[in-house]
N, C-alpha and C. Protein backbone atom coordinates (compact mmCIF):
# COMPACT_ATOMS: atom_id res chain seq x y z
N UNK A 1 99.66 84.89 94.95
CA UNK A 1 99.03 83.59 94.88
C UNK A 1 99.97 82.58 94.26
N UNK A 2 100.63 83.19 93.48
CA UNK A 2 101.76 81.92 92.62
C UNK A 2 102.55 81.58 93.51
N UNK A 3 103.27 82.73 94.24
CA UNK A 3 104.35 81.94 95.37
C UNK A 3 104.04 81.14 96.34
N UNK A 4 102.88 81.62 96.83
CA UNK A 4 102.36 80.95 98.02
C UNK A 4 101.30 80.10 98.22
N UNK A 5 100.89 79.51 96.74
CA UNK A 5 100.17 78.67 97.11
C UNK A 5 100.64 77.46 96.25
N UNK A 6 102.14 77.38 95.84
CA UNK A 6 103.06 76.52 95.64
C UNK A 6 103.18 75.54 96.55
N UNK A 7 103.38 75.95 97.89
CA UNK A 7 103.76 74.33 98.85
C UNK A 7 102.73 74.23 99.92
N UNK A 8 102.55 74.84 100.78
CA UNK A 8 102.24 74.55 102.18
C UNK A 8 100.80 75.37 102.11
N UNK A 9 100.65 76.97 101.37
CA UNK A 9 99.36 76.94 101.75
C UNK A 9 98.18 76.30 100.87
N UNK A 10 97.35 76.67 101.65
CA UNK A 10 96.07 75.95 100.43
C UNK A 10 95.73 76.76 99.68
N UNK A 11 94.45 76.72 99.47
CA UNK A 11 93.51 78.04 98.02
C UNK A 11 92.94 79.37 99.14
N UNK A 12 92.81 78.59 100.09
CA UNK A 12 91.85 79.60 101.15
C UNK A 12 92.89 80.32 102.32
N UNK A 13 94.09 79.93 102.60
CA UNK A 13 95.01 80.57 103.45
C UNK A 13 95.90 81.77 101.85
N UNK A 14 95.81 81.45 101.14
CA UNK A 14 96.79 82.02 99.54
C UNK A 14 95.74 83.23 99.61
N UNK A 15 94.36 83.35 99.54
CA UNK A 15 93.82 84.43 99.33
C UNK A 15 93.41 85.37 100.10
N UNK A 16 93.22 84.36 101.56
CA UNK A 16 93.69 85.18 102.44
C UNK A 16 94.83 86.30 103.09
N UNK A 17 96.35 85.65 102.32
CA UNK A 17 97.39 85.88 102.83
C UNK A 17 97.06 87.30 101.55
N UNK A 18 96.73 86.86 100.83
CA UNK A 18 97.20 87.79 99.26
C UNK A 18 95.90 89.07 100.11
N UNK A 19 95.16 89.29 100.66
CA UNK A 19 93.82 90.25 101.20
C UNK A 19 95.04 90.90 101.55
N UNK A 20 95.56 90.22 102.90
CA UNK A 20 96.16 91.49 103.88
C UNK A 20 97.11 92.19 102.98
N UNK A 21 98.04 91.54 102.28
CA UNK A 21 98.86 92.07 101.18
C UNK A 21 98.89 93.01 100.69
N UNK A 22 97.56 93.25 100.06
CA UNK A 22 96.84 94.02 99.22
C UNK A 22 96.68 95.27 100.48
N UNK A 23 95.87 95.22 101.17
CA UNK A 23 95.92 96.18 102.16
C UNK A 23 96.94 96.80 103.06
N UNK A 24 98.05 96.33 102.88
CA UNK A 24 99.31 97.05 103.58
C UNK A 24 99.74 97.31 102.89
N UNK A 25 99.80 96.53 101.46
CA UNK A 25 100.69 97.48 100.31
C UNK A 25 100.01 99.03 100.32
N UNK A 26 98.77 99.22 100.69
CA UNK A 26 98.22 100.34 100.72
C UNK A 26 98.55 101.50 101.78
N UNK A 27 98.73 100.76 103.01
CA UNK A 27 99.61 101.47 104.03
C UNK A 27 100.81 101.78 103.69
N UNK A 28 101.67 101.13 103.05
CA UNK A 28 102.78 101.70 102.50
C UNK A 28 102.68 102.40 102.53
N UNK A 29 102.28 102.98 101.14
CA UNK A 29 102.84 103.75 100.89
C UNK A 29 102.38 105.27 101.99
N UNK A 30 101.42 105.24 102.44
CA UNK A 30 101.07 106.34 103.51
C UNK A 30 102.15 106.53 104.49
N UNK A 31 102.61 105.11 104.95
CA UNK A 31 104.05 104.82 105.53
C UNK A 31 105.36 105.35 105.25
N UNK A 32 105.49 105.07 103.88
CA UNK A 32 106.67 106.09 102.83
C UNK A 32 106.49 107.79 102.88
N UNK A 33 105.22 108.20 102.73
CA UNK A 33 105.46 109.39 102.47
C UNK A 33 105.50 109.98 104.02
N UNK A 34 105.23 109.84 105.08
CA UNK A 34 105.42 109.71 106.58
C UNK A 34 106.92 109.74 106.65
N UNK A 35 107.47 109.00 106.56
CA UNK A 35 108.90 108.92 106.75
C UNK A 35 109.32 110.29 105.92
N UNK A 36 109.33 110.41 104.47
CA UNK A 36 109.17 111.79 103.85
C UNK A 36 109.28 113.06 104.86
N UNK A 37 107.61 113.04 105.29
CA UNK A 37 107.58 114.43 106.25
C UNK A 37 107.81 114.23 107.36
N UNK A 38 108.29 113.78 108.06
CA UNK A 38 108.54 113.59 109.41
C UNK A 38 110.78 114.06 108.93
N UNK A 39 110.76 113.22 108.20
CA UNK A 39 112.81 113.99 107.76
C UNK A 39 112.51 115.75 107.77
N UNK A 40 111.17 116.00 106.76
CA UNK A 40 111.20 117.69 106.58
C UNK A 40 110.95 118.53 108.38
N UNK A 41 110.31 117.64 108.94
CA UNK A 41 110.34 118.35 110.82
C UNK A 41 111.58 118.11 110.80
N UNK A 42 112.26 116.85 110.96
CA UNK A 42 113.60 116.76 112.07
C UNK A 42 114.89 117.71 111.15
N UNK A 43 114.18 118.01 109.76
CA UNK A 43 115.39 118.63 109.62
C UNK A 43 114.78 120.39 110.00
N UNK A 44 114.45 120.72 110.51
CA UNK A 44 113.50 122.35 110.97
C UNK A 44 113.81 121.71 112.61
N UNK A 45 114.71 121.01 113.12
CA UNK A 45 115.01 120.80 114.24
C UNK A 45 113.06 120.70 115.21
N UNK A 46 112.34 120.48 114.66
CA UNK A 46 110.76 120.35 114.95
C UNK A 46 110.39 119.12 115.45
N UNK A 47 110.86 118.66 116.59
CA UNK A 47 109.79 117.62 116.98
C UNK A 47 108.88 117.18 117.92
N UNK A 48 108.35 118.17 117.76
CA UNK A 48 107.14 118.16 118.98
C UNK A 48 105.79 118.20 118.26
N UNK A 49 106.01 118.30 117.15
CA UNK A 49 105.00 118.45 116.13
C UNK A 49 104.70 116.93 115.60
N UNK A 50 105.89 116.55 115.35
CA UNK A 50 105.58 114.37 114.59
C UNK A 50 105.12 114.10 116.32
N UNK A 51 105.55 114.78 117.38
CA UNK A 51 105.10 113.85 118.23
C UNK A 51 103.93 113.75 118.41
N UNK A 52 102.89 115.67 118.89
CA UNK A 52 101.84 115.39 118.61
C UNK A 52 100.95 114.80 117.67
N UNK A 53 101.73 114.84 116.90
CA UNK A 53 100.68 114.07 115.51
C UNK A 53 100.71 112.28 115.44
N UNK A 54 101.84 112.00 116.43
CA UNK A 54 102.05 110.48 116.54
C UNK A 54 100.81 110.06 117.67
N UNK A 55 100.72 111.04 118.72
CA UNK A 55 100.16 110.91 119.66
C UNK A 55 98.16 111.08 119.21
N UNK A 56 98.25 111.79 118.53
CA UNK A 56 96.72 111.90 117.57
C UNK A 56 96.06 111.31 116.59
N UNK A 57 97.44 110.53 115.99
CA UNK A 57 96.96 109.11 115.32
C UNK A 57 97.25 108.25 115.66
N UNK A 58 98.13 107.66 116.49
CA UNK A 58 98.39 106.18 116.93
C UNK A 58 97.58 105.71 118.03
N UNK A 59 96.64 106.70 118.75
CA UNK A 59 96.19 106.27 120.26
C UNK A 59 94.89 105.93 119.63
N UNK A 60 94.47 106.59 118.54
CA UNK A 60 93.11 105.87 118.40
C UNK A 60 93.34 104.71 116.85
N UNK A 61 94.40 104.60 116.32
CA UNK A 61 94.74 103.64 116.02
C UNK A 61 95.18 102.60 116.36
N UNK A 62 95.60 102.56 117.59
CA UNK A 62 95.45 101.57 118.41
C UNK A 62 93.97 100.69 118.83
N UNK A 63 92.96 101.60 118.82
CA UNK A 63 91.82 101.20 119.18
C UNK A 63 91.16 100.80 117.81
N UNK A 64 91.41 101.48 116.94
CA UNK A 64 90.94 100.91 115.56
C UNK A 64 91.61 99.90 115.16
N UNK A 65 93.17 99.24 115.93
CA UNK A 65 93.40 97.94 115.22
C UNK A 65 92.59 96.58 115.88
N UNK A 66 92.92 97.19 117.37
CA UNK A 66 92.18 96.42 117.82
C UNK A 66 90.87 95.99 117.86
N UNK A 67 89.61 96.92 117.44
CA UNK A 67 87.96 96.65 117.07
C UNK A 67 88.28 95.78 115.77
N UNK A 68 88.79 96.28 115.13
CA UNK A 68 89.23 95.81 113.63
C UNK A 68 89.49 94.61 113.53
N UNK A 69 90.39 94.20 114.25
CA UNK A 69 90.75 92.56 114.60
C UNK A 69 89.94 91.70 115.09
N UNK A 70 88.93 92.31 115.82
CA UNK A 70 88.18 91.38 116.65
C UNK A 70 86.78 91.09 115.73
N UNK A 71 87.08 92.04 115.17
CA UNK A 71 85.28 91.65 113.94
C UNK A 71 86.30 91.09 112.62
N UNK A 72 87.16 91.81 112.03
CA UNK A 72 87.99 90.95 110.84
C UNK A 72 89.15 89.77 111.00
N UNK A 73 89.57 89.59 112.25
CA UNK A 73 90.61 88.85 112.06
C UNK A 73 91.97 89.29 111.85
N UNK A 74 92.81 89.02 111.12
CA UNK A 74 93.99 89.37 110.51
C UNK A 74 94.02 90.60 110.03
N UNK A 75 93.01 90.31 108.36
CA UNK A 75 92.57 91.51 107.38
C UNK A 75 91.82 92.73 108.06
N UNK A 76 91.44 92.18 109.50
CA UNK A 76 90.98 93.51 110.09
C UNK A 76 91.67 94.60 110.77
N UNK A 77 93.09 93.61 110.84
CA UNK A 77 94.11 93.82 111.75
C UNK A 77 95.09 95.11 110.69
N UNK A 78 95.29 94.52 109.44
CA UNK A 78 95.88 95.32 108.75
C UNK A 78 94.95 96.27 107.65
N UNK A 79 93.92 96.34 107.90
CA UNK A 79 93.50 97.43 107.71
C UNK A 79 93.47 98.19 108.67
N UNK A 80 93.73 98.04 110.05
CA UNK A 80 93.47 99.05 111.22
C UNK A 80 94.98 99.78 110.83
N UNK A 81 96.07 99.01 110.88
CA UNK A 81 97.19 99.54 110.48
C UNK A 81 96.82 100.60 109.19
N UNK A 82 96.57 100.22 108.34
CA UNK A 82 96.99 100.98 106.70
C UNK A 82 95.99 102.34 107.24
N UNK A 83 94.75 102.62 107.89
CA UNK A 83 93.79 103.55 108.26
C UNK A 83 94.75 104.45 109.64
N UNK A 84 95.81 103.91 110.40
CA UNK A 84 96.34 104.79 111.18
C UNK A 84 97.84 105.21 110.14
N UNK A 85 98.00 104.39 109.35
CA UNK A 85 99.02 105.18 109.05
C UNK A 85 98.83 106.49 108.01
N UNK A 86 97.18 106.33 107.64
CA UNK A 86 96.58 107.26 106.82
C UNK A 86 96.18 108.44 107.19
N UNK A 87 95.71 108.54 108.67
CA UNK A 87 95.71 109.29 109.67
C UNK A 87 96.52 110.16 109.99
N UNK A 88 97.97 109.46 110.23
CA UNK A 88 99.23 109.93 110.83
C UNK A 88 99.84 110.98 109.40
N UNK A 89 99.56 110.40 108.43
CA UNK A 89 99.79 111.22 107.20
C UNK A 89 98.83 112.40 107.34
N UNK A 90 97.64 112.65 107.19
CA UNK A 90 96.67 113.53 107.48
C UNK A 90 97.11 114.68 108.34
N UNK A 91 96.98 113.93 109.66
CA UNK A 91 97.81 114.77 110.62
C UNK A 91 99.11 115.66 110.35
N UNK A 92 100.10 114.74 109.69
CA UNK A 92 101.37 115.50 109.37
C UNK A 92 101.69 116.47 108.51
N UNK A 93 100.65 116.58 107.39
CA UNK A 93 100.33 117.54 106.35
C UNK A 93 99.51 118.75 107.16
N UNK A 94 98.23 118.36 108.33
CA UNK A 94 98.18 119.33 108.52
C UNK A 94 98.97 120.35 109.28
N UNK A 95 99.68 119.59 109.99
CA UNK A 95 101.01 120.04 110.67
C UNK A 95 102.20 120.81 109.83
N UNK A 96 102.23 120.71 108.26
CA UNK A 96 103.33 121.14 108.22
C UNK A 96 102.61 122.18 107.29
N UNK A 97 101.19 122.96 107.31
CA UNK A 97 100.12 123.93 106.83
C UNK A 97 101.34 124.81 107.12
N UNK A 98 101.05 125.40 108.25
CA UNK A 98 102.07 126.84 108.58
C UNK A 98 103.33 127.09 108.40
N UNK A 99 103.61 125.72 108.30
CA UNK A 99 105.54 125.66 108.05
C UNK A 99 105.66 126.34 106.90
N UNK A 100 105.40 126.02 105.96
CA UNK A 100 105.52 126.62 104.49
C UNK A 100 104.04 127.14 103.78
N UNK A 101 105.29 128.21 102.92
CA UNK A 101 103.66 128.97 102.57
C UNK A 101 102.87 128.11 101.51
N UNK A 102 101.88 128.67 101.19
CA UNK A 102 100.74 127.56 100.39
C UNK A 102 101.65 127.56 98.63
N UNK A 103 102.30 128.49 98.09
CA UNK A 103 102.84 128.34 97.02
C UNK A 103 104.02 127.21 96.74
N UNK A 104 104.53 126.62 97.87
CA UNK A 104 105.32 125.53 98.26
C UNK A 104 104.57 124.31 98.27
N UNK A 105 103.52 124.08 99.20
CA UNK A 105 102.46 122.98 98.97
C UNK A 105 101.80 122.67 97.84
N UNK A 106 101.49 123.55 96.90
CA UNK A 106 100.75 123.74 95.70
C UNK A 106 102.17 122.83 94.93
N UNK A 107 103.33 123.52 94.71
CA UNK A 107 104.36 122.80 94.17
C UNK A 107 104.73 121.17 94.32
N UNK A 108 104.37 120.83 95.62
CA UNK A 108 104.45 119.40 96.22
C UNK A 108 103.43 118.62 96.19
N UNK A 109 101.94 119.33 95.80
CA UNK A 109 101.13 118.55 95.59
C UNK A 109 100.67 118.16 94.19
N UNK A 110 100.91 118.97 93.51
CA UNK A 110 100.48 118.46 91.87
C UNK A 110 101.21 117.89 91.30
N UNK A 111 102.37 117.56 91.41
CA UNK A 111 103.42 116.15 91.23
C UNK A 111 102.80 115.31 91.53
N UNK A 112 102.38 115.20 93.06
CA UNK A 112 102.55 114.20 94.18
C UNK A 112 100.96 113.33 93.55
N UNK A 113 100.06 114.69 93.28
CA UNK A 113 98.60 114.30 92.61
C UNK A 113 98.30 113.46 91.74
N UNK A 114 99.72 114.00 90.62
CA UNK A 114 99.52 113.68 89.12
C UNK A 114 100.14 111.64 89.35
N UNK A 115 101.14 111.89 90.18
CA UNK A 115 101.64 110.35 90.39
C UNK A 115 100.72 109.33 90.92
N UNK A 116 99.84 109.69 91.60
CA UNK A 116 98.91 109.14 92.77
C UNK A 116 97.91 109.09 91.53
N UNK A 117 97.31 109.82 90.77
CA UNK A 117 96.48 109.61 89.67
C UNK A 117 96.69 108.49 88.82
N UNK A 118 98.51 108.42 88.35
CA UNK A 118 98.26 107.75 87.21
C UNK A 118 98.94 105.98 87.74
N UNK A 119 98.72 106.16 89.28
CA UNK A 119 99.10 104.89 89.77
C UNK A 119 97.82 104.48 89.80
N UNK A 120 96.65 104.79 90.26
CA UNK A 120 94.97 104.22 90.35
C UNK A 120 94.82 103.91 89.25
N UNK A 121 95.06 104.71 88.58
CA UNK A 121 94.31 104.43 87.11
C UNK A 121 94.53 103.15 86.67
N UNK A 122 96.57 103.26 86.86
CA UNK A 122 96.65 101.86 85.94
C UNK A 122 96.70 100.94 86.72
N UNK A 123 96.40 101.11 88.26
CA UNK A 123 96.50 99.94 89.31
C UNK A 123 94.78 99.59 89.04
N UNK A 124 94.07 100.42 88.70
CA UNK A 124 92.87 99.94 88.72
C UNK A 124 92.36 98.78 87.55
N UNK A 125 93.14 99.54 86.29
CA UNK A 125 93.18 98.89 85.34
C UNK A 125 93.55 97.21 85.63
N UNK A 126 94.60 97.08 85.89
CA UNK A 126 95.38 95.94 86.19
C UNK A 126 93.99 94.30 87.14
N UNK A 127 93.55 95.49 88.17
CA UNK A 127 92.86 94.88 89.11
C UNK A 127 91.93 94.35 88.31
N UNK A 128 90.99 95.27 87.54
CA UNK A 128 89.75 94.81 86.38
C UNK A 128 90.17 94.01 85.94
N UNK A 129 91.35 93.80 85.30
CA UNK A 129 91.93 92.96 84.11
C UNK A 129 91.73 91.28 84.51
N UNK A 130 92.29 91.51 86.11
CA UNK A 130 92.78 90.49 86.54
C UNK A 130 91.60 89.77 86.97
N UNK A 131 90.88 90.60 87.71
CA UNK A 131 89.29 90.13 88.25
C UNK A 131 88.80 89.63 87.13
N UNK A 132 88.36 89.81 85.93
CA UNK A 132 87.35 89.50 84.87
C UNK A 132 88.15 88.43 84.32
N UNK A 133 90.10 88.51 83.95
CA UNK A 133 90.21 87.17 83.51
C UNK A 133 90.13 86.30 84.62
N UNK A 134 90.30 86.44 85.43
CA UNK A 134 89.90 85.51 86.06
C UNK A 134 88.47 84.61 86.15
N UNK A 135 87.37 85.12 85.62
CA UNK A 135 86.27 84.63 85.35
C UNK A 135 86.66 83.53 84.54
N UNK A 136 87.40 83.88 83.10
CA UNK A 136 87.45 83.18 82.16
C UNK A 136 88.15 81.89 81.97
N UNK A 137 89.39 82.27 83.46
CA UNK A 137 90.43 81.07 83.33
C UNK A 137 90.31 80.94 85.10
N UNK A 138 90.61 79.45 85.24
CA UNK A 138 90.53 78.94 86.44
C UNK A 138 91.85 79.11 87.20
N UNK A 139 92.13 80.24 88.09
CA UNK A 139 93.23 80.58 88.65
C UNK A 139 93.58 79.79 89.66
N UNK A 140 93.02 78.55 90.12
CA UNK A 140 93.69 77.25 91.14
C UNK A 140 94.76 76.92 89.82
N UNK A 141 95.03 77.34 88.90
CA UNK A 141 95.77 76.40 87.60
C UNK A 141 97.22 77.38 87.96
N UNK A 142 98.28 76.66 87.96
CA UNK A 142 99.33 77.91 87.90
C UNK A 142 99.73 78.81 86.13
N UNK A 143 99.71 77.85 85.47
CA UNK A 143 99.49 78.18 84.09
C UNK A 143 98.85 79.11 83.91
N UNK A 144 97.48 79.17 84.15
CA UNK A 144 96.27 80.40 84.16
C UNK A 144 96.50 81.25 84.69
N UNK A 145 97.29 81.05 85.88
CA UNK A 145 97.36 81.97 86.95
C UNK A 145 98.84 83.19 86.26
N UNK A 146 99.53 82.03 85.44
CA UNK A 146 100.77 83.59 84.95
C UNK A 146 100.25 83.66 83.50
N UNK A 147 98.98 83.63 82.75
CA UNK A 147 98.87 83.86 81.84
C UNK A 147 97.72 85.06 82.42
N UNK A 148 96.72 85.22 83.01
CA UNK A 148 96.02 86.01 83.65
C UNK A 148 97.22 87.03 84.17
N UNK A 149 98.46 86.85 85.13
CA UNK A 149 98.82 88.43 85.49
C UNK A 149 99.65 88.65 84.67
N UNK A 150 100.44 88.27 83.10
CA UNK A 150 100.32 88.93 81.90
C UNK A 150 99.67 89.78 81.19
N UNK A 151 98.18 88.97 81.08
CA UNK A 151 97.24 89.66 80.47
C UNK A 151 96.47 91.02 80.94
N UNK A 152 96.89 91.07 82.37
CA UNK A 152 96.82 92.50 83.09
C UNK A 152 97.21 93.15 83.41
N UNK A 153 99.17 92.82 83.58
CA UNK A 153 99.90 93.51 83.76
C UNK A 153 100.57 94.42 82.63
N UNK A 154 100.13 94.14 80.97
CA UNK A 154 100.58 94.17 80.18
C UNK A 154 100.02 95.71 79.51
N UNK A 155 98.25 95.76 79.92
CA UNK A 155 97.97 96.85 79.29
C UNK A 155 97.83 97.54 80.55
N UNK A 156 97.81 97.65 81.45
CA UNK A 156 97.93 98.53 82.93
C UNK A 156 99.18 98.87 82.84
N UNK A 157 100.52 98.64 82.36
CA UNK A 157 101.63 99.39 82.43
C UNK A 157 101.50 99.77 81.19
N UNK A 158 101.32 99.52 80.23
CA UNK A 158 101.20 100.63 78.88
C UNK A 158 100.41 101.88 79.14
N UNK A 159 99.58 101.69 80.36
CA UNK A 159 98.37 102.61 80.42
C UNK A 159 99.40 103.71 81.02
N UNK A 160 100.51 102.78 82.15
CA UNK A 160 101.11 103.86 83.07
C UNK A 160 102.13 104.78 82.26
N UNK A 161 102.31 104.52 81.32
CA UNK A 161 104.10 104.29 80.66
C UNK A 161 102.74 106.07 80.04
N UNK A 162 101.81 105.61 78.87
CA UNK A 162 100.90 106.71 78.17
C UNK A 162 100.80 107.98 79.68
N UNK A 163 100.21 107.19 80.24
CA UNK A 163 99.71 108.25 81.28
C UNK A 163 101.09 109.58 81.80
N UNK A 164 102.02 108.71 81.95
CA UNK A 164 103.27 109.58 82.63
C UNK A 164 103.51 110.71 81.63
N UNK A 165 103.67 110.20 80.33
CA UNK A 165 104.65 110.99 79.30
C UNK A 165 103.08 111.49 78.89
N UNK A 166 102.30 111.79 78.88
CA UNK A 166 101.09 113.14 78.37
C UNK A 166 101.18 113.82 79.54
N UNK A 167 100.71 113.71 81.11
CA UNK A 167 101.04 113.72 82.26
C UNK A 167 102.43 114.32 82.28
N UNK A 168 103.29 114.43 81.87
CA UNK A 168 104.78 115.10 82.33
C UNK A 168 105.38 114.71 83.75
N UNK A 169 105.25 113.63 83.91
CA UNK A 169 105.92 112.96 85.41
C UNK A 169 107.46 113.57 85.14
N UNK A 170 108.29 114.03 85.70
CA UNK A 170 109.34 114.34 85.62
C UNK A 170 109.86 112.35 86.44
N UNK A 171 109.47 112.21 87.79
CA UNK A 171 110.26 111.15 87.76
C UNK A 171 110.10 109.85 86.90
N UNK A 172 109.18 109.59 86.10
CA UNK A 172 109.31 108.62 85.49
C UNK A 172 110.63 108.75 84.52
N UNK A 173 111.34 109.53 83.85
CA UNK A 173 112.27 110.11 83.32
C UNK A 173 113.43 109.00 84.02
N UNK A 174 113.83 109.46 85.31
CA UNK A 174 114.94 108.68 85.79
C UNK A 174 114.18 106.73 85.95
N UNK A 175 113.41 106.49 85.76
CA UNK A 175 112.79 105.00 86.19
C UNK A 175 113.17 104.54 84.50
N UNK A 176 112.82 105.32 83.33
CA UNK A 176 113.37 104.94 82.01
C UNK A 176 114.59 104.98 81.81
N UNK A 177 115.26 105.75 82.08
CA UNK A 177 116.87 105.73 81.98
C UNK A 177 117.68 104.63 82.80
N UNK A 178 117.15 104.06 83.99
CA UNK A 178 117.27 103.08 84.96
C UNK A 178 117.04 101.56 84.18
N UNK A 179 115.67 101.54 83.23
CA UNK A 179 115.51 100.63 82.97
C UNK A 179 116.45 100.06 81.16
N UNK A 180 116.42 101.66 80.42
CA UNK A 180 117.05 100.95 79.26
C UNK A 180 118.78 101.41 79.86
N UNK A 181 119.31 101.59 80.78
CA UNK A 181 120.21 101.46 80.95
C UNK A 181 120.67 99.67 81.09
N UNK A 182 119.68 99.17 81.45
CA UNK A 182 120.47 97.76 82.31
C UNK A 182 120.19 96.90 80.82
């Protein structure tokens, strides 16, 4: 909202633009970890497997962007996206069941769990923070508007920073060394 509702858009194209935002940042990352398992097929020389699974989520994601668009618009548009690329993830995990035995998956998923946990938590945090100050302060103000994502960004990453190190994130480790390095 701060960048973009600086020049050209208004209050109602800014929150609009900031919806879809919000909802593909969510595809992302389904997107990221896709790219992930789809390297673990092509390197098992395997691809008939991402294909069927491209072919089992994209054909009716196709049809889900398109219903999606036509009742939401834009935001309907990229949620049809972030829901096939959630799919295509689905699919690809179940696809790579037999590849490796379950003591391998067990290993890749309680990392993968514990990270995905303590990103909601403090992404949720953040969201509350931001929603309720926002009650209090009038976010058309730009002032308000970077004193509000202070005031939420501030204890939602303390939450993340607590959460990792009780949690035992091994990668947060290299993201601290990254940061008091610079």
């Amino acid at each position: 909202r701060l960048l973009l509702g600086y020049c050209k858009f208004d209050w109602v194209a800014t929150v609009k633009t900031t919806k879809v935002f919000s909802v593909l940042s969510l595809g992302m990352i389904f997107q990221g970890i896709n790219i992930f398992l789809l390297r673990i097929f092509f390197a098992r020389k395997d691809t008939l497997r991402p294909f069927i699974a491209s072919l089992i989520s994209y054909s009716p994601g196709l049809v889900f962007c398109y219903y999606l668009a036509q009742k939401g618009g834009v935001l309907g548009l990229a949620i049809g996206v972030a829901l096939t690329y959630f799919v295509y993830f689905l699919t690809l995990f179940v696809f790579l069941k037999p590849i490796f035995p379950s003591s391998f998956l067990k290993t890749f998923n309680y990392p993968l769990g514990k990270i995905i946990g303590v990103a909601l938590l403090s992404g949720g945090v953040a969201f509350v923070l931001f929603t309720l100050l926002g009650l209090l302060f009038s976010l058309e103000k730009v002032g308000n508007l970077i004193i509000d994502m202070i005031l939420a960004f501030l204890p939602s990453f303390a939450l993340f920073v607590f959460l990792s190190n009780k949690w035992k994130i091994k990668q947060i480790e290299g993201l601290r060394k990254l940061i008091f390095r610079l």
